[in-house]
N, C-alpha and C. Protein backbone atom coordinates (compact mmCIF):
# COMPACT_ATOMS: atom_id res chain seq x y z
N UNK A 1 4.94 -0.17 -21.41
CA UNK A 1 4.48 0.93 -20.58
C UNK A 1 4.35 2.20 -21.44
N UNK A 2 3.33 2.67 -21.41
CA UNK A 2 2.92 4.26 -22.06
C UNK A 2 3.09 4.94 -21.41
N UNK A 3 3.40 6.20 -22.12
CA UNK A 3 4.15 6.95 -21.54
C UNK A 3 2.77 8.40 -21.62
N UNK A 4 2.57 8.95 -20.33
CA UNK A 4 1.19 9.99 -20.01
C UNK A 4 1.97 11.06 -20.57
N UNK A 5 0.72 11.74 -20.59
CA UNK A 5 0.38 13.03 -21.71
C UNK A 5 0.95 14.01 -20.51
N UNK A 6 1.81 15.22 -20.68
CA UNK A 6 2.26 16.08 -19.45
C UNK A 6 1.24 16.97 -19.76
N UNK A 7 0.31 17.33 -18.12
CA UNK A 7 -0.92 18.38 -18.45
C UNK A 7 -0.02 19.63 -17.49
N UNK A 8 0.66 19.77 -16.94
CA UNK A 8 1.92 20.48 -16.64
C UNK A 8 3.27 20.46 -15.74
N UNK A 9 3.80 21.23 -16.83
CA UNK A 9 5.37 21.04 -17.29
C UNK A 9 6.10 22.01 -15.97
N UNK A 10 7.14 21.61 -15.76
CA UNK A 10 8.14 22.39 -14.91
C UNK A 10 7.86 23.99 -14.57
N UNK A 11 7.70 24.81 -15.60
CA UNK A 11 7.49 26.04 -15.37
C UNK A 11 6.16 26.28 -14.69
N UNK A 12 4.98 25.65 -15.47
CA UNK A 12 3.54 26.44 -14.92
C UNK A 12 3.41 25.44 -13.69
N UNK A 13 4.47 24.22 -13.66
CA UNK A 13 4.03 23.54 -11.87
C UNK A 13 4.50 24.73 -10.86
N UNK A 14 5.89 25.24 -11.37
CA UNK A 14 6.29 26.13 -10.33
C UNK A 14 5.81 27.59 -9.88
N UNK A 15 5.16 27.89 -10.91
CA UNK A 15 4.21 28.86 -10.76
C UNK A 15 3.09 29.27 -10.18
N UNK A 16 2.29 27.72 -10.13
CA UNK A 16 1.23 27.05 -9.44
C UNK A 16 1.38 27.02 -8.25
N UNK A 17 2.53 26.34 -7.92
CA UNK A 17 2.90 26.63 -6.48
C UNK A 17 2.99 27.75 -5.99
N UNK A 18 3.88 28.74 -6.24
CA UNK A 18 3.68 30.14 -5.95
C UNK A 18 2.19 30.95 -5.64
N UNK A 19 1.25 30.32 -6.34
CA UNK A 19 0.24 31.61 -6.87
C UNK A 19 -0.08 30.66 -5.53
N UNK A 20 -0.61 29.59 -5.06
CA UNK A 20 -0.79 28.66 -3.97
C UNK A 20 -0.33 29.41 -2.94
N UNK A 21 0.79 29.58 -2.58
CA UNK A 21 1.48 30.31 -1.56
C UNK A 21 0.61 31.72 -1.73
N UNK A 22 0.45 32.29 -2.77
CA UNK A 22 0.19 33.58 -2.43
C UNK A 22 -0.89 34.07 -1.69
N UNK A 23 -1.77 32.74 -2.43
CA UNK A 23 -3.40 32.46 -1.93
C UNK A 23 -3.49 32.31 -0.24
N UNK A 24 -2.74 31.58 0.32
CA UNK A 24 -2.84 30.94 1.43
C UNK A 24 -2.18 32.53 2.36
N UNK A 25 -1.86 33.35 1.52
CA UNK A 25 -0.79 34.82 2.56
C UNK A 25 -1.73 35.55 2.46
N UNK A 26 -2.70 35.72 1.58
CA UNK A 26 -3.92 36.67 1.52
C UNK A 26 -4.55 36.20 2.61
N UNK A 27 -4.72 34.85 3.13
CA UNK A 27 -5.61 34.44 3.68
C UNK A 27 -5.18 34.51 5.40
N UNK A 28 -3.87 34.16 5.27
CA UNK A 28 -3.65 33.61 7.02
C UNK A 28 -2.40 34.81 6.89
N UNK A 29 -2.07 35.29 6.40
CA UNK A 29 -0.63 36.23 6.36
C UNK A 29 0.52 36.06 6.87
N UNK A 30 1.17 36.01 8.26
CA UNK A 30 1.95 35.10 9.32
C UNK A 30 2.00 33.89 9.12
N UNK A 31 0.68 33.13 9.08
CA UNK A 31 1.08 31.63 9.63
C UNK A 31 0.72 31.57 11.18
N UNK A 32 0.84 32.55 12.38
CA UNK A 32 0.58 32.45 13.49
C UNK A 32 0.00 31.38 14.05
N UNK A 33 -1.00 31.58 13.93
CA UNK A 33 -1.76 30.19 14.52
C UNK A 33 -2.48 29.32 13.02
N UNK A 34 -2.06 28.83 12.19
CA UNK A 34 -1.80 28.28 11.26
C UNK A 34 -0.74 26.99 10.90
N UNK A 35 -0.98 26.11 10.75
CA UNK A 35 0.04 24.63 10.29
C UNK A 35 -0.25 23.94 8.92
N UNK A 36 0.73 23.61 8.36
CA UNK A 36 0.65 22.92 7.76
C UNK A 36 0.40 21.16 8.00
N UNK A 37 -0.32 20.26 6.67
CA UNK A 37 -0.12 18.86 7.36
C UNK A 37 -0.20 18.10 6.35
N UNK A 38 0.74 17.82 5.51
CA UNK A 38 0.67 17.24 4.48
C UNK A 38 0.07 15.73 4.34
N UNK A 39 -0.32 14.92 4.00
CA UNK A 39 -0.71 13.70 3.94
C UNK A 39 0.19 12.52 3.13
N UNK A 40 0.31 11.76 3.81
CA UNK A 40 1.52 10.83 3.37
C UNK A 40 0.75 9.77 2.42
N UNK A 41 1.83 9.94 0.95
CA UNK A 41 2.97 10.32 0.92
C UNK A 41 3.89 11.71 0.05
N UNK A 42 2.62 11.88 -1.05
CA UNK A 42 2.69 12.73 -1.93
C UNK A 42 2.40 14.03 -1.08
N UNK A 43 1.60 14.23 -0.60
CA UNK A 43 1.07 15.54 0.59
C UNK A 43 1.94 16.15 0.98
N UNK A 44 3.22 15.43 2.00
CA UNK A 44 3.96 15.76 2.52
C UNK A 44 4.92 16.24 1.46
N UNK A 45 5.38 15.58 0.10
CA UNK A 45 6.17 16.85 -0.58
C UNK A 45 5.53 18.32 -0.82
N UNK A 46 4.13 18.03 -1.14
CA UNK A 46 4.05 19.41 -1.47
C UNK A 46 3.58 20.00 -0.19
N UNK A 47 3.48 19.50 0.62
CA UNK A 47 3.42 20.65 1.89
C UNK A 47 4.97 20.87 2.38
N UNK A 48 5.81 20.18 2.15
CA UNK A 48 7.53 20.97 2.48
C UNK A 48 7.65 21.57 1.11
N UNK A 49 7.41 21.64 0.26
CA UNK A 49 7.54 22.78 -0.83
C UNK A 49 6.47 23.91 -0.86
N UNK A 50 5.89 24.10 -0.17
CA UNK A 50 4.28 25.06 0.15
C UNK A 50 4.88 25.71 1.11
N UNK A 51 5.26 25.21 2.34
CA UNK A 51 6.46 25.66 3.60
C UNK A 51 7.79 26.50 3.10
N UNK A 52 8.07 26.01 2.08
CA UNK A 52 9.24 26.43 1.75
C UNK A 52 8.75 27.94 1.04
N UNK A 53 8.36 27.57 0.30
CA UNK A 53 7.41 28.60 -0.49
C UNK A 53 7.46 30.32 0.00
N UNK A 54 6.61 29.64 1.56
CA UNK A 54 5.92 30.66 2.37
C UNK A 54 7.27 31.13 2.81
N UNK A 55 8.53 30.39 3.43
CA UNK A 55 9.29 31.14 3.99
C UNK A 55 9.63 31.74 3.44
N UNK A 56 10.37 31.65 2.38
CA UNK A 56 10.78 32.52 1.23
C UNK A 56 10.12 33.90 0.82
N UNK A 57 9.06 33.53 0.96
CA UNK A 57 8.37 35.09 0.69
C UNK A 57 7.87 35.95 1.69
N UNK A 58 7.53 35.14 2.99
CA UNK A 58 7.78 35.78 4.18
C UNK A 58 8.72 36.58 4.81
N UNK A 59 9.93 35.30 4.69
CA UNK A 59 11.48 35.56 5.34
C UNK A 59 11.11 35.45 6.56
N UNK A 60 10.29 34.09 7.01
CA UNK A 60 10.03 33.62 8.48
C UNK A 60 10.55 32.26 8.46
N UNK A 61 11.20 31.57 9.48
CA UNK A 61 11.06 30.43 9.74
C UNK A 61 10.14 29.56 10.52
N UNK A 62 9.36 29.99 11.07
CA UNK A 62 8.46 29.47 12.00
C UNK A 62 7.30 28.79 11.42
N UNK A 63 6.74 28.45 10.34
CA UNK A 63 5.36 27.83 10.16
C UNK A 63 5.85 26.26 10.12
N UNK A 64 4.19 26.36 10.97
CA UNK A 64 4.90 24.32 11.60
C UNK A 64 4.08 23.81 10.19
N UNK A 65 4.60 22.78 10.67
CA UNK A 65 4.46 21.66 9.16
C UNK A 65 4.65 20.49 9.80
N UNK A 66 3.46 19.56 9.29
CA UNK A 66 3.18 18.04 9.97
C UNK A 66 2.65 16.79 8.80
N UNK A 67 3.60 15.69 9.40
CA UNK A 67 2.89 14.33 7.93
C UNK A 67 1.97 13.55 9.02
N UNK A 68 1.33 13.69 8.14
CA UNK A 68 -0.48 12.59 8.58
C UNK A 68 -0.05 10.98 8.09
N UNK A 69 -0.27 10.09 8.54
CA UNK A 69 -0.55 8.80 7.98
C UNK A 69 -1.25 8.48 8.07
N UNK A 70 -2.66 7.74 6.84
CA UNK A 70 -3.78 7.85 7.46
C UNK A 70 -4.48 6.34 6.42
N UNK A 71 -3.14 5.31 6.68
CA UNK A 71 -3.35 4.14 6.50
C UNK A 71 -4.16 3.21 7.36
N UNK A 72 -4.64 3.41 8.59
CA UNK A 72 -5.75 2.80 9.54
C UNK A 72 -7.06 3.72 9.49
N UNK A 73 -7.12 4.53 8.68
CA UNK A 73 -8.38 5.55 8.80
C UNK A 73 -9.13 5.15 7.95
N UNK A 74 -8.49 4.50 6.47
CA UNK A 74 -9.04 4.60 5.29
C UNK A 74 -10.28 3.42 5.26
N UNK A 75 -11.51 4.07 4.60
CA UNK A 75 -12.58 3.02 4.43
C UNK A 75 -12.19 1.70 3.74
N UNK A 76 -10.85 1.87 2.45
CA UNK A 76 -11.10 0.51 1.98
C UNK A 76 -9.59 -0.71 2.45
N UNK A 77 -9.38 -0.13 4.30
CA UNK A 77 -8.22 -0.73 4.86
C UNK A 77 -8.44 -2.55 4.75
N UNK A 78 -9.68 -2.70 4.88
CA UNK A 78 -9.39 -4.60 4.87
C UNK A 78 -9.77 -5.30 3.36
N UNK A 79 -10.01 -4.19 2.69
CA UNK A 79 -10.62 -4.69 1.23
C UNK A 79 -9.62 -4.91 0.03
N UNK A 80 -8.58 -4.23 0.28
CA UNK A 80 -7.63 -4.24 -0.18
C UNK A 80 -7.06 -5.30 -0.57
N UNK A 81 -6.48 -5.78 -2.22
CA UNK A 81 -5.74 -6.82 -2.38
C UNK A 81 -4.43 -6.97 -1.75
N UNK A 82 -3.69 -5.64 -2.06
CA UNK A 82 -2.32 -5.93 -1.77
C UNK A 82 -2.08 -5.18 0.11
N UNK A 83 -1.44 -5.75 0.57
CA UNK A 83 -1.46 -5.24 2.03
C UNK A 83 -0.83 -3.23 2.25
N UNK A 84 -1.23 -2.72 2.62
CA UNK A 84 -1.04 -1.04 2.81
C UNK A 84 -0.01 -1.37 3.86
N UNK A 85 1.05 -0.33 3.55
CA UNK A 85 2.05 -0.39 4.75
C UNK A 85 2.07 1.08 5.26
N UNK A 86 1.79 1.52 6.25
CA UNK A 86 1.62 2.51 6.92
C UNK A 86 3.42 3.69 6.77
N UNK A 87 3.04 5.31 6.76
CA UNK A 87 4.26 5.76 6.54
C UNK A 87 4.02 6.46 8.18
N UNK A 88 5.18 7.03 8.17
CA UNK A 88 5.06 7.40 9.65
C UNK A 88 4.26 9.39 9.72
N UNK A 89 3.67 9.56 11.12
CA UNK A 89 3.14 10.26 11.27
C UNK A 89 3.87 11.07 12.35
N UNK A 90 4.09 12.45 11.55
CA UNK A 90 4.76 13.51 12.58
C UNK A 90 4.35 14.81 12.38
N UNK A 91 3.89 15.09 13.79
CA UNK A 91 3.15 16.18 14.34
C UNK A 91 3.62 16.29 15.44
N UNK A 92 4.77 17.32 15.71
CA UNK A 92 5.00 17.59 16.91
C UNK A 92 4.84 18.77 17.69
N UNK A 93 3.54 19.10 17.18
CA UNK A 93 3.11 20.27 17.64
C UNK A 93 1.03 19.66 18.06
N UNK A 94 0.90 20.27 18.62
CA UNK A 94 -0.84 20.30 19.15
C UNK A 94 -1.59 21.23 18.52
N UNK A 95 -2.73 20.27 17.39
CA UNK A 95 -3.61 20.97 16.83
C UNK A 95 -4.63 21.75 17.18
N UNK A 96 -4.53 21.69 18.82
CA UNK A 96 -5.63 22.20 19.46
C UNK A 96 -6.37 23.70 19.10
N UNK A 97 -7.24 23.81 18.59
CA UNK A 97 -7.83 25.49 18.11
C UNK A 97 -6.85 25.96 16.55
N UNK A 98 -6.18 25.16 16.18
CA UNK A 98 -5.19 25.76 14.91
C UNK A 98 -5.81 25.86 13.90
N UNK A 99 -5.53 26.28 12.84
CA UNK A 99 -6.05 26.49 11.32
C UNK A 99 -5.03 25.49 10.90
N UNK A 100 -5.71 24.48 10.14
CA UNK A 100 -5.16 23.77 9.88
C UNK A 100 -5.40 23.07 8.01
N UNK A 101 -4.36 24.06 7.54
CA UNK A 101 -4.54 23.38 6.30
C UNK A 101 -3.97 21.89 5.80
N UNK A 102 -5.07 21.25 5.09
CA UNK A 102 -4.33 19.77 4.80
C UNK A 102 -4.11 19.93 3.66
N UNK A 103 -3.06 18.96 3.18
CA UNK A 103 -2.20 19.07 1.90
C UNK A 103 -2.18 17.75 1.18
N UNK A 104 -2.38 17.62 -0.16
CA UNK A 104 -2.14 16.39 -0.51
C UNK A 104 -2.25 16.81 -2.50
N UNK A 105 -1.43 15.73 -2.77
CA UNK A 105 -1.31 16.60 -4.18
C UNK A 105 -2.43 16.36 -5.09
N UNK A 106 -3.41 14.90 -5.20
CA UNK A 106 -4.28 14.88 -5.97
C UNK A 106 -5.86 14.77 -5.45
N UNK A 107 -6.65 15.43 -5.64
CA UNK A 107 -7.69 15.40 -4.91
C UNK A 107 -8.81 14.41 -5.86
N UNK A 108 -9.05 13.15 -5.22
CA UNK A 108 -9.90 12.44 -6.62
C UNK A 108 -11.47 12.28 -6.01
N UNK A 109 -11.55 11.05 -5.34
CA UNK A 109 -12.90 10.57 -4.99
C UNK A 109 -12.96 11.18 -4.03
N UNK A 110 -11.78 11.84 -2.81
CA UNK A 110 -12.40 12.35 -1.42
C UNK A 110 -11.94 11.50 -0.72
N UNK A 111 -12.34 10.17 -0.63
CA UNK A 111 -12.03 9.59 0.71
C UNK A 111 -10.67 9.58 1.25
N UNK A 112 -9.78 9.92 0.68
CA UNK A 112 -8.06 10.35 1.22
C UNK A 112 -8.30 11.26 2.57
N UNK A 113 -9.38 12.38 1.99
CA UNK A 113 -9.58 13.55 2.66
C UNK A 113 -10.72 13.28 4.18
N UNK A 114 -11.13 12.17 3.76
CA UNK A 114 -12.73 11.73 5.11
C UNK A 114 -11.23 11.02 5.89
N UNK A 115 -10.47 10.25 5.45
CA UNK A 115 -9.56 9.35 6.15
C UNK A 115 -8.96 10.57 7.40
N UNK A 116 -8.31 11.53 6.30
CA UNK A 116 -7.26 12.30 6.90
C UNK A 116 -7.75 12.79 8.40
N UNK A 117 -9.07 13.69 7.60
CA UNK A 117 -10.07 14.76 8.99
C UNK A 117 -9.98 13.75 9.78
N UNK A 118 -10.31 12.25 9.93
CA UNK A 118 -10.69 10.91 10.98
C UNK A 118 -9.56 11.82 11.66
N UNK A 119 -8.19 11.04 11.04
CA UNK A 119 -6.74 11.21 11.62
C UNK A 119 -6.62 12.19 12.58
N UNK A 120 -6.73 13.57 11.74
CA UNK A 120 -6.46 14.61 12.11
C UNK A 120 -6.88 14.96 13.68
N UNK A 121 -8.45 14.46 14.08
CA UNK A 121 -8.68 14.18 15.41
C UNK A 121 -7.92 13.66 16.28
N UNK A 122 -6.92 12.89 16.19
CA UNK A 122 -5.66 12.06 17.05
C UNK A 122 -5.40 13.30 17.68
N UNK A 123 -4.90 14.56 16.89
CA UNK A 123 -3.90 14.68 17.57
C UNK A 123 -4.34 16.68 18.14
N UNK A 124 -5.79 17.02 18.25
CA UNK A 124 -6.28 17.42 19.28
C UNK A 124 -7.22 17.61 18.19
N UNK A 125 -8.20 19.41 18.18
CA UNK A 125 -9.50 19.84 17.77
C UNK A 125 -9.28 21.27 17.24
N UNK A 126 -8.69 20.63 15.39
CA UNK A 126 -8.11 22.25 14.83
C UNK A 126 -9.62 23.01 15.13
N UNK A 127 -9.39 24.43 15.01
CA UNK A 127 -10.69 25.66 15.27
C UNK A 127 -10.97 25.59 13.36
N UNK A 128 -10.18 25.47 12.43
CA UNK A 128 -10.48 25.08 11.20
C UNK A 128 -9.64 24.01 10.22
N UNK A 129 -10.52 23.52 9.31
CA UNK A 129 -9.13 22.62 8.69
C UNK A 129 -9.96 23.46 7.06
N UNK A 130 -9.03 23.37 6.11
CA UNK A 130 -9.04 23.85 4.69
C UNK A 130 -8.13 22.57 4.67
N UNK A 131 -8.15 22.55 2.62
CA UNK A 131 -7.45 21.72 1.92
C UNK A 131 -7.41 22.67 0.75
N UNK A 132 -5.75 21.91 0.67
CA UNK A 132 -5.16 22.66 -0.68
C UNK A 132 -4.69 21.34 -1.63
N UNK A 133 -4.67 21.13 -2.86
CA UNK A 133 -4.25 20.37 -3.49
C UNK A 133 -4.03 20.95 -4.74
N UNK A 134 -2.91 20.32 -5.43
CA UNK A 134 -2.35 20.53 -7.02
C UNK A 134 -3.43 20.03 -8.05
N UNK A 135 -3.90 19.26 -8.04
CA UNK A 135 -4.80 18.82 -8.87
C UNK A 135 -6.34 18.15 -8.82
N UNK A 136 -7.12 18.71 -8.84
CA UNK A 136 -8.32 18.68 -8.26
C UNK A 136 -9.28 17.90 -9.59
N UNK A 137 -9.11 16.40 -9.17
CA UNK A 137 -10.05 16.04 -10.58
C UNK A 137 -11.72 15.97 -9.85
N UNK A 138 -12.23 16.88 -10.23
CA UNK A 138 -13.69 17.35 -9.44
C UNK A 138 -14.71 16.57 -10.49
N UNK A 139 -15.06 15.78 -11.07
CA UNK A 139 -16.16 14.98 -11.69
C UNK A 139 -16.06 13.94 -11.39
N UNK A 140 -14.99 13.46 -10.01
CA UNK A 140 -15.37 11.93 -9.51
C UNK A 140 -14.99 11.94 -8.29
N UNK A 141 -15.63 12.77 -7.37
CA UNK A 141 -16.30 12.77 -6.75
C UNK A 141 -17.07 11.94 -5.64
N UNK A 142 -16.50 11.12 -4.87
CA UNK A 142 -17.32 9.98 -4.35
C UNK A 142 -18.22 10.32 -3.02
N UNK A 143 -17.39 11.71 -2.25
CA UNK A 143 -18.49 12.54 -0.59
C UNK A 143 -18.09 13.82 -1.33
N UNK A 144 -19.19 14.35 -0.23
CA UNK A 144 -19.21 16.07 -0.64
C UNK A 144 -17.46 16.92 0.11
N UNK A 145 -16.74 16.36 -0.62
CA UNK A 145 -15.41 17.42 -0.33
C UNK A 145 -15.06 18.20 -1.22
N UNK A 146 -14.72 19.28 -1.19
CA UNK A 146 -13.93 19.96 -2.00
C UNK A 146 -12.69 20.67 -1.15
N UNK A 147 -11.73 20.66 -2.50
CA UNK A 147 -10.99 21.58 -1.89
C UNK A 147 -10.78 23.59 -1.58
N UNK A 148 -9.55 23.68 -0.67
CA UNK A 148 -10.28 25.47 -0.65
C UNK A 148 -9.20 26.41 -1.58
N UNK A 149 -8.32 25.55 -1.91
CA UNK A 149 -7.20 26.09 -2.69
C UNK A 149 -6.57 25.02 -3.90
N UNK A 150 -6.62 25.10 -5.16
CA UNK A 150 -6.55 24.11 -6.14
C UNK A 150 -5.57 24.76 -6.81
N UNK A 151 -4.53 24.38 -7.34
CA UNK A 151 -3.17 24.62 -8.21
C UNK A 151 -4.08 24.47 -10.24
N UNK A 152 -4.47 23.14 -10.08
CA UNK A 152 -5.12 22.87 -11.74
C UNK A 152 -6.59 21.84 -11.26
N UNK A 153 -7.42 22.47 -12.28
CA UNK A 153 -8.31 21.35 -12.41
C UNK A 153 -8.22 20.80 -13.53
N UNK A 154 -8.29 18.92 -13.24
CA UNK A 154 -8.96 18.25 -14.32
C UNK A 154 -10.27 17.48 -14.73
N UNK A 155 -10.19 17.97 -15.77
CA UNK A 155 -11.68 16.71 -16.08
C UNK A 155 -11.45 15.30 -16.78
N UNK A 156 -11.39 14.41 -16.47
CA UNK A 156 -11.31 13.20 -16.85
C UNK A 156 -12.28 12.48 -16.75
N UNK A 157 -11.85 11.34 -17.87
CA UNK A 157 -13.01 10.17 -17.41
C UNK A 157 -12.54 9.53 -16.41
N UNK A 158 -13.46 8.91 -15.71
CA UNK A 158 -13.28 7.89 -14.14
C UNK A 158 -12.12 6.90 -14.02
N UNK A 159 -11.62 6.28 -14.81
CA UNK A 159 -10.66 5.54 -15.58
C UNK A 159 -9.56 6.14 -15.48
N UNK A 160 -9.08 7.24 -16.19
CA UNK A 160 -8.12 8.08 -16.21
C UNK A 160 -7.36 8.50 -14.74
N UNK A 161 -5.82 8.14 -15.33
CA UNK A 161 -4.93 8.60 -14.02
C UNK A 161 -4.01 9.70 -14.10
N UNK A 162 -4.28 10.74 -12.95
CA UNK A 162 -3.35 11.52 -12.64
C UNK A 162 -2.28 11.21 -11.75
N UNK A 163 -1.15 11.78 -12.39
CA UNK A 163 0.12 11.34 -11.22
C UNK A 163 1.06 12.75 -11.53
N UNK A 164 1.32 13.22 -10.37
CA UNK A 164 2.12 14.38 -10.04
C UNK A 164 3.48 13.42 -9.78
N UNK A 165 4.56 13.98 -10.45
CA UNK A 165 5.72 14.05 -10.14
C UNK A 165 7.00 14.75 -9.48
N UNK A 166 7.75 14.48 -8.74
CA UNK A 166 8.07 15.90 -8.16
C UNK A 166 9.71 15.54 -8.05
N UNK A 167 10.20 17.11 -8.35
CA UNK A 167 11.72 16.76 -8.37
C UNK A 167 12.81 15.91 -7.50
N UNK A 168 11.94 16.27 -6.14
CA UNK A 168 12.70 15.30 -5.19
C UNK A 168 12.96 14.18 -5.28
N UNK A 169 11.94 13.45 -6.53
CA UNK A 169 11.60 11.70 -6.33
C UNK A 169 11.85 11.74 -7.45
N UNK A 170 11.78 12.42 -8.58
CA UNK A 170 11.44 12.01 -10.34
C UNK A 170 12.59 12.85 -10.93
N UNK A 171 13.05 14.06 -10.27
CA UNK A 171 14.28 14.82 -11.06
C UNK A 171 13.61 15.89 -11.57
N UNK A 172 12.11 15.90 -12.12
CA UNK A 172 11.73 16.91 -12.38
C UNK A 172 10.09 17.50 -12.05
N UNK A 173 9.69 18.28 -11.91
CA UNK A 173 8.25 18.88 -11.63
C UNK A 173 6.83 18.69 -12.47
N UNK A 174 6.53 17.76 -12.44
CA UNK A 174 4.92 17.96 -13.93
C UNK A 174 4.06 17.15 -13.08
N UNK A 175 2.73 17.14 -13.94
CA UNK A 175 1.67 16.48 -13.67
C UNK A 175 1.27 15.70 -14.91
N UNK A 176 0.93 14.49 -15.49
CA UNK A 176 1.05 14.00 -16.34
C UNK A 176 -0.49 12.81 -16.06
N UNK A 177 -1.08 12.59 -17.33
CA UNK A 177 -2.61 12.59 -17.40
C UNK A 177 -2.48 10.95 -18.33
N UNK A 178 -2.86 9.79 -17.49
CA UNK A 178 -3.20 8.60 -18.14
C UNK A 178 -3.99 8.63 -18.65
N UNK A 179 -4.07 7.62 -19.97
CA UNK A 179 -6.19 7.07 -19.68
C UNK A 179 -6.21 5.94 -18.98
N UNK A 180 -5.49 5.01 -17.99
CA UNK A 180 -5.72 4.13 -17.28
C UNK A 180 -4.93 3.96 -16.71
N UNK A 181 -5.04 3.35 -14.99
CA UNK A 181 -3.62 3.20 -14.53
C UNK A 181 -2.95 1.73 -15.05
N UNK A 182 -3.46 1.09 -15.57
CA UNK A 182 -3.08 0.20 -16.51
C UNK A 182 -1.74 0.98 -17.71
N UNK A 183 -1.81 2.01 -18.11
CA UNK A 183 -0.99 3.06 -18.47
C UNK A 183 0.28 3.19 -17.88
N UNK A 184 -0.07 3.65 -16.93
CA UNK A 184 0.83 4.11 -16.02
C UNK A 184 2.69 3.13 -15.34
């Protein structure tokens, strides 16, 4: 097993996050009618660290925060070799008219993001949805998504794997750059 190239390290991840938070306070300020909704499984850390973020620099407790599962949404659910096991989905609040940013840490081909919006309809009719992600590899591209808030961009070849790590699960914070998930 090879060991990936770190494209960033503990300090500029945590920084990233911050400037993220700051972006999203210029934009919605409160949180009021605003939620978070991370996407399971990576999503949901960095949307409870994006949450956390905000309180902290707010000094509010109130911004809701929700995990999407969006293992029956996805286009390639029966194509799949190995069977997908669904994570659980909690939203206990009603998206009805909300701003609703989605969260997920690597943004690649898009279809994570066509799955999610499907999802996201379950559970009423946000008035907007944005996406924020840590790493935005934008030259592969598979539908017209982009995201509205990006931590790093990469450029890679098609081949090449990004994998975010995060202290909760790994001990420590980076983003680290394969050339194949064969690599990995």
């Amino acid at each position: 097993m090879k060991k990936g190239r770190t494209i960033l390290e503990k300090e500029r991840f945590s920084l990233t996050l911050e400037r993220l938070c700051h972006q999203l306070i210029e934009r919605y300020d409160n949180f009021e009618d605003t939620c978070l909704v991370g996407i399971q499984t990576s999503g949901v850390v960095m949307a409870s660290r994006i949450r956390k973020g905000l309180q902290e620099i707010l000094k509010i407790k109130n911004i809701q925060n929700g995990n999407l599962d969006i293992t029956f949404y996805r286009d390639d659910f029966r194509i799949r070799e190995k069977p997908l096991h669904p994570s659980k989905t909690s939203i206990d609040f009603d998206l009805e008219n909300k701003k609703v940013i989605l969260v997920d840490d690597v943004l690649y081909t898009g279809r994570t993001i066509q799955a999610a919006m499907s999802a996201l309809q379950d559970h009423g009719r946000p008035s907007q949805v944005e996406m924020l992600t840590l790493v935005d590899r934008r030259f592969n591209r598979h539908l017209p998504i982009r995201a509205d808030y990006v931590g790093i961009t990469v450029d890679s070849i098609d081949e090449a794997y990004v994998q975010v790590e995060w202290a909760e699960e790994k001990g420590e914070d980076k983003v680290l750059l394969f050339g194949s998930k064969r690599e990995k």
